[in-house]
N, C-alpha and C. Protein backbone atom coordinates (compact mmCIF):
# COMPACT_ATOMS: atom_id res chain seq x y z
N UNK A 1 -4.92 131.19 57.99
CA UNK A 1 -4.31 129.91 58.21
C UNK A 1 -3.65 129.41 56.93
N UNK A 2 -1.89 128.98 56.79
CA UNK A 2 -1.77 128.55 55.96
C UNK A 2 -1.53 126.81 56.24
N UNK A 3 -1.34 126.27 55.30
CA UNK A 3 -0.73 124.64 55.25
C UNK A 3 0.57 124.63 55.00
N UNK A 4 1.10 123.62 55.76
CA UNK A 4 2.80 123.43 55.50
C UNK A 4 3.07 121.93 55.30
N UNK A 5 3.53 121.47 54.44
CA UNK A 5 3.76 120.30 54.15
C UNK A 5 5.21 119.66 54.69
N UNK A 6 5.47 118.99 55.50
CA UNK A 6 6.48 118.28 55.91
C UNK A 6 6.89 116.59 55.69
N UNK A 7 8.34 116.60 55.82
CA UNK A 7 8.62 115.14 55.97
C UNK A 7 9.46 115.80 57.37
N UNK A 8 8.92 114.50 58.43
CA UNK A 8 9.45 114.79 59.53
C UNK A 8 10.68 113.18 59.98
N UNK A 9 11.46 113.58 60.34
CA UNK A 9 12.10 112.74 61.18
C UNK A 9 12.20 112.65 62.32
N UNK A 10 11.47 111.23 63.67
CA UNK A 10 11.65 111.49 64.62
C UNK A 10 12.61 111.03 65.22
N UNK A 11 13.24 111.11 66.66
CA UNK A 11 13.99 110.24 66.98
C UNK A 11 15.92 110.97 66.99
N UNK A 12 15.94 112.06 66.14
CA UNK A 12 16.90 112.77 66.23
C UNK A 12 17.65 112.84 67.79
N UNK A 13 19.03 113.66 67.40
CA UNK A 13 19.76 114.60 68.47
C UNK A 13 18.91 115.25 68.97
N UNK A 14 18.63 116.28 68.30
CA UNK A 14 18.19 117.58 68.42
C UNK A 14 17.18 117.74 67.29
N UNK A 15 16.27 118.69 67.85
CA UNK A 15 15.02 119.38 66.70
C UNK A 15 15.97 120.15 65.93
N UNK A 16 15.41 120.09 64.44
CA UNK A 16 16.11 121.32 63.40
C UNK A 16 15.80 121.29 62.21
N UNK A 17 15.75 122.40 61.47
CA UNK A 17 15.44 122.04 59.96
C UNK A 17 16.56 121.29 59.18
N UNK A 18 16.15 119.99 58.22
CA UNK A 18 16.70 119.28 57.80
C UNK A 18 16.72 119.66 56.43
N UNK A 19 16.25 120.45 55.96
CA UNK A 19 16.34 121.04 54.66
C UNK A 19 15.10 120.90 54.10
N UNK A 20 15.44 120.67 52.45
CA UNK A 20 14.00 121.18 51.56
C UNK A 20 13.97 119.80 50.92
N UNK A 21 12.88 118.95 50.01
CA UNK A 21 12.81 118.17 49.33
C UNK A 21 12.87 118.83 48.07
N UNK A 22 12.73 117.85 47.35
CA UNK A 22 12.41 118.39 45.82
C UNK A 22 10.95 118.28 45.23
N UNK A 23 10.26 117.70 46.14
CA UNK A 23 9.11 118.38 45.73
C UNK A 23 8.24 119.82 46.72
N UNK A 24 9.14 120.34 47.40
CA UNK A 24 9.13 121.58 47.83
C UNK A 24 8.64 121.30 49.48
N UNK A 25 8.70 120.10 50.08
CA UNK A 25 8.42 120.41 51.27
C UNK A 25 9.51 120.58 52.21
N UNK A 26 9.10 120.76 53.62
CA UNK A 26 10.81 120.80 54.44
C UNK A 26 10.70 119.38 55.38
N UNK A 27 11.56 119.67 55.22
CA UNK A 27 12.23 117.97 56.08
C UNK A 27 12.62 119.01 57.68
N UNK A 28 12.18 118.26 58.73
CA UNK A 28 12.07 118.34 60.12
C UNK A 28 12.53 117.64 60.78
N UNK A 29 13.80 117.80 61.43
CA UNK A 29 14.21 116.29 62.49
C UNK A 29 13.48 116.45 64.36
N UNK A 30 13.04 115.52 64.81
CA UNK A 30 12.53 115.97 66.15
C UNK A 30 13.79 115.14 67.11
N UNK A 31 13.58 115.46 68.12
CA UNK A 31 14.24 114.56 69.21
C UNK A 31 13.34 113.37 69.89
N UNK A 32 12.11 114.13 69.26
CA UNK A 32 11.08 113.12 70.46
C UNK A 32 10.99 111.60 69.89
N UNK A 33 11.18 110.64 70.83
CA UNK A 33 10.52 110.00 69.73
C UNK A 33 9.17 109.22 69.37
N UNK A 34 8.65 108.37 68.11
CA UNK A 34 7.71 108.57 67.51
C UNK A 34 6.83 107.69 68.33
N UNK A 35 6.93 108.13 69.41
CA UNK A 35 5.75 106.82 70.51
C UNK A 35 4.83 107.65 71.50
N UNK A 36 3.18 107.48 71.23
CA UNK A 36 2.42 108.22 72.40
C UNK A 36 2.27 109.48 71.86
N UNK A 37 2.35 109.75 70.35
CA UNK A 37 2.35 111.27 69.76
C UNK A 37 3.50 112.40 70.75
N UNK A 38 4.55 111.63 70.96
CA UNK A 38 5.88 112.72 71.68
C UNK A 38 6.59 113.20 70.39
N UNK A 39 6.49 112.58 69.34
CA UNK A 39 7.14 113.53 67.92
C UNK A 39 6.41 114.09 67.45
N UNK A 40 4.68 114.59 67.37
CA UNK A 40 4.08 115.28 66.91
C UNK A 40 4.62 116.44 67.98
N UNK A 41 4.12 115.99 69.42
CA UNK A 41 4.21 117.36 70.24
C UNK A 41 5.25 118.28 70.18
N UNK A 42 6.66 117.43 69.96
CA UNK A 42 7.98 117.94 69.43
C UNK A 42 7.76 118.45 68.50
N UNK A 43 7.03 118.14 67.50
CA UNK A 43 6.83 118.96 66.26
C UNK A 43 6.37 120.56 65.89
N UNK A 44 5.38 120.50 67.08
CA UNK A 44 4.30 121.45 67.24
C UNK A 44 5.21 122.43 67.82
N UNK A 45 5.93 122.25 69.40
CA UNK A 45 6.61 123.02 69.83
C UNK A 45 8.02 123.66 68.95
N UNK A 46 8.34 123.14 68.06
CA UNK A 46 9.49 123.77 67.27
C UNK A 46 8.97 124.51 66.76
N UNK A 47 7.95 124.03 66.06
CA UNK A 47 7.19 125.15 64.86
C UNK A 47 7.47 126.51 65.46
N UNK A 48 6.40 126.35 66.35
CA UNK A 48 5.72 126.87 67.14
C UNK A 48 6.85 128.19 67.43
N UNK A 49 8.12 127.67 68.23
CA UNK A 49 9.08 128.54 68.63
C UNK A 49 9.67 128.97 67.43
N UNK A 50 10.05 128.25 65.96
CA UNK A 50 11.02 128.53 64.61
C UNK A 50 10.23 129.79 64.27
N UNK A 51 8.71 129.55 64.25
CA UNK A 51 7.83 131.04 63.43
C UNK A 51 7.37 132.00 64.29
N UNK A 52 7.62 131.50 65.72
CA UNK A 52 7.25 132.64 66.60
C UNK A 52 5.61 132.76 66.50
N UNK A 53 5.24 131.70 66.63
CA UNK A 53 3.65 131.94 67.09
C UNK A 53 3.34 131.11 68.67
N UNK A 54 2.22 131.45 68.90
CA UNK A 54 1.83 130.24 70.33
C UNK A 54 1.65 128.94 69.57
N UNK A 55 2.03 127.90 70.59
CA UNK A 55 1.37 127.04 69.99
C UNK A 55 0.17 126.17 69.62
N UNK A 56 -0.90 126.94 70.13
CA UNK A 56 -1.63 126.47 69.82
C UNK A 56 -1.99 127.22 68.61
N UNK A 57 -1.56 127.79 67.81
CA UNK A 57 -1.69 128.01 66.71
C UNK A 57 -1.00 127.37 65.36
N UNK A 58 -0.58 126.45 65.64
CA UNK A 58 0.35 125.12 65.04
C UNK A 58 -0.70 123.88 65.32
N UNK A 59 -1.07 123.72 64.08
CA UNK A 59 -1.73 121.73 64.42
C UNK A 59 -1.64 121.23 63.62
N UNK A 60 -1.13 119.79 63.60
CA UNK A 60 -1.70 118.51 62.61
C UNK A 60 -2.39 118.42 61.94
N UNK A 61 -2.49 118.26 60.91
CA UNK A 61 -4.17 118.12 60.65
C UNK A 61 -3.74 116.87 60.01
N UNK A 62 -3.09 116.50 59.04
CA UNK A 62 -2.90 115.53 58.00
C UNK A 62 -1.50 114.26 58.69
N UNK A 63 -1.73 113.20 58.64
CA UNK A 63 -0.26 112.76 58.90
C UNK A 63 0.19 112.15 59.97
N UNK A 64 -0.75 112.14 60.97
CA UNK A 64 -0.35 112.11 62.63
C UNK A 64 0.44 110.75 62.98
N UNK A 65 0.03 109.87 62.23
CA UNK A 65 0.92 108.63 62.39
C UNK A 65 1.64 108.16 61.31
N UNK A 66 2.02 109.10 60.56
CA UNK A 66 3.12 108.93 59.50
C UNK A 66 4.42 110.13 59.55
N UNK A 67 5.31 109.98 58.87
CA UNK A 67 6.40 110.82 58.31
C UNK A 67 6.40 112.16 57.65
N UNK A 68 5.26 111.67 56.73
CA UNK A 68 4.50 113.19 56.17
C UNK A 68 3.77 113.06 56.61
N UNK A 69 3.82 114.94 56.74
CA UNK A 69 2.31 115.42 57.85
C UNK A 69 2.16 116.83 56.79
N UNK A 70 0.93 117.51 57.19
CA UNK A 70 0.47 118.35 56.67
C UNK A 70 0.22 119.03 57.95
N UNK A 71 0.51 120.64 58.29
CA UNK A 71 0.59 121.34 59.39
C UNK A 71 0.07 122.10 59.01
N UNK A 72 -0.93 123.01 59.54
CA UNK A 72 -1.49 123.99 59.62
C UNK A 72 -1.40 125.19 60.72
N UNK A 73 -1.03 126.20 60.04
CA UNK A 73 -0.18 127.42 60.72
C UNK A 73 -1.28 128.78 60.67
N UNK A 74 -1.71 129.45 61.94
CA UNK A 74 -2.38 130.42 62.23
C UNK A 74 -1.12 131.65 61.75
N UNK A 75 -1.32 131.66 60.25
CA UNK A 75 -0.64 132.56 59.67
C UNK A 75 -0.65 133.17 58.30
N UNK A 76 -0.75 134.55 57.76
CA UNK A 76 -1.19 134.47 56.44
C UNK A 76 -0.08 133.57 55.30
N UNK A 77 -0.37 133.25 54.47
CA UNK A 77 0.63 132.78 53.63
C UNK A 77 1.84 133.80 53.03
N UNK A 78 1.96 134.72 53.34
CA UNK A 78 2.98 135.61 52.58
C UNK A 78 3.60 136.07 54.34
N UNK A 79 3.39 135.76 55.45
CA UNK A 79 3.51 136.30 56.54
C UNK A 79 4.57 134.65 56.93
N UNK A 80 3.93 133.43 56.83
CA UNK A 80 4.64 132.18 56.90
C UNK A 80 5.90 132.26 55.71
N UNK A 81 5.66 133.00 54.67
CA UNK A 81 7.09 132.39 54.06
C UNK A 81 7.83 133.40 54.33
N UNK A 82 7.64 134.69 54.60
CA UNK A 82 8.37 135.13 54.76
C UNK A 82 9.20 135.08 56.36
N UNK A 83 8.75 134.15 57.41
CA UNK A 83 9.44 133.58 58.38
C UNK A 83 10.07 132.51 58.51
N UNK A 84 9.16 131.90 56.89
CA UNK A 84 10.69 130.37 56.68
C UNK A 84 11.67 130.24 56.08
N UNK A 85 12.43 131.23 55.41
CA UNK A 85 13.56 131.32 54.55
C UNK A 85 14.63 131.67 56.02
N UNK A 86 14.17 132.12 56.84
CA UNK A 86 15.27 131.79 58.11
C UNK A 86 15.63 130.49 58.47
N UNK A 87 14.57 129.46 58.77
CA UNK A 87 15.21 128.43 58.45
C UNK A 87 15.59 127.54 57.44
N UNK A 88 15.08 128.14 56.35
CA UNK A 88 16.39 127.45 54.73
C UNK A 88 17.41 127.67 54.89
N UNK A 89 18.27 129.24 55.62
CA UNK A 89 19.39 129.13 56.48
C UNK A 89 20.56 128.55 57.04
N UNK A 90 19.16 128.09 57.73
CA UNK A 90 20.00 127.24 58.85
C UNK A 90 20.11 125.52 58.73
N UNK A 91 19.56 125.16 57.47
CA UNK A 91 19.56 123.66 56.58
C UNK A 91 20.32 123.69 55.63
């Protein structure tokens, strides 16, 4: 399991990576928006589909009613980065 640190935006067009911060986390836009945990679930399901895992191997742990969240990914750490520079990509 690794940790992924995000700033998420809810409320978007569309889900997508919004790029990188400068203190190294990624910025996340959702569509859902932030009412009834529908931008976490949006959250979960992007992951979820961007790294190609199930999702229930994607959870919250840190953050749930804020902007930054802390995500935790059923994945080794050298196995997660090397599936997120696809979406640095595409940000």
């Amino acid at each position: 399991m690794t940790k992924l640190a995000l700033r998420v935006a809810p409320g978007a067009k569309k889900s997508g990576w919004a790029g990188r911060l400068a203190d190294g986390r990624w910025k996340v836009s959702v569509a859902a928006p932030p009412i009834e945990g529908r931008a976490n679930d949006a959250l979960v399901a992007f992951l979820a589909a961007e790294l190609e895992v199930a999702r229930k191997s994607v959870r919250v742990v840190h953050g749930a009613a804020g902007r930054d969240k802390v995500v935790e990914v059923d994945l080794a750490p050298d196995e997660l980065a090397r599936r997120l520079p696809r979406a640095e990509e595409e940000a």
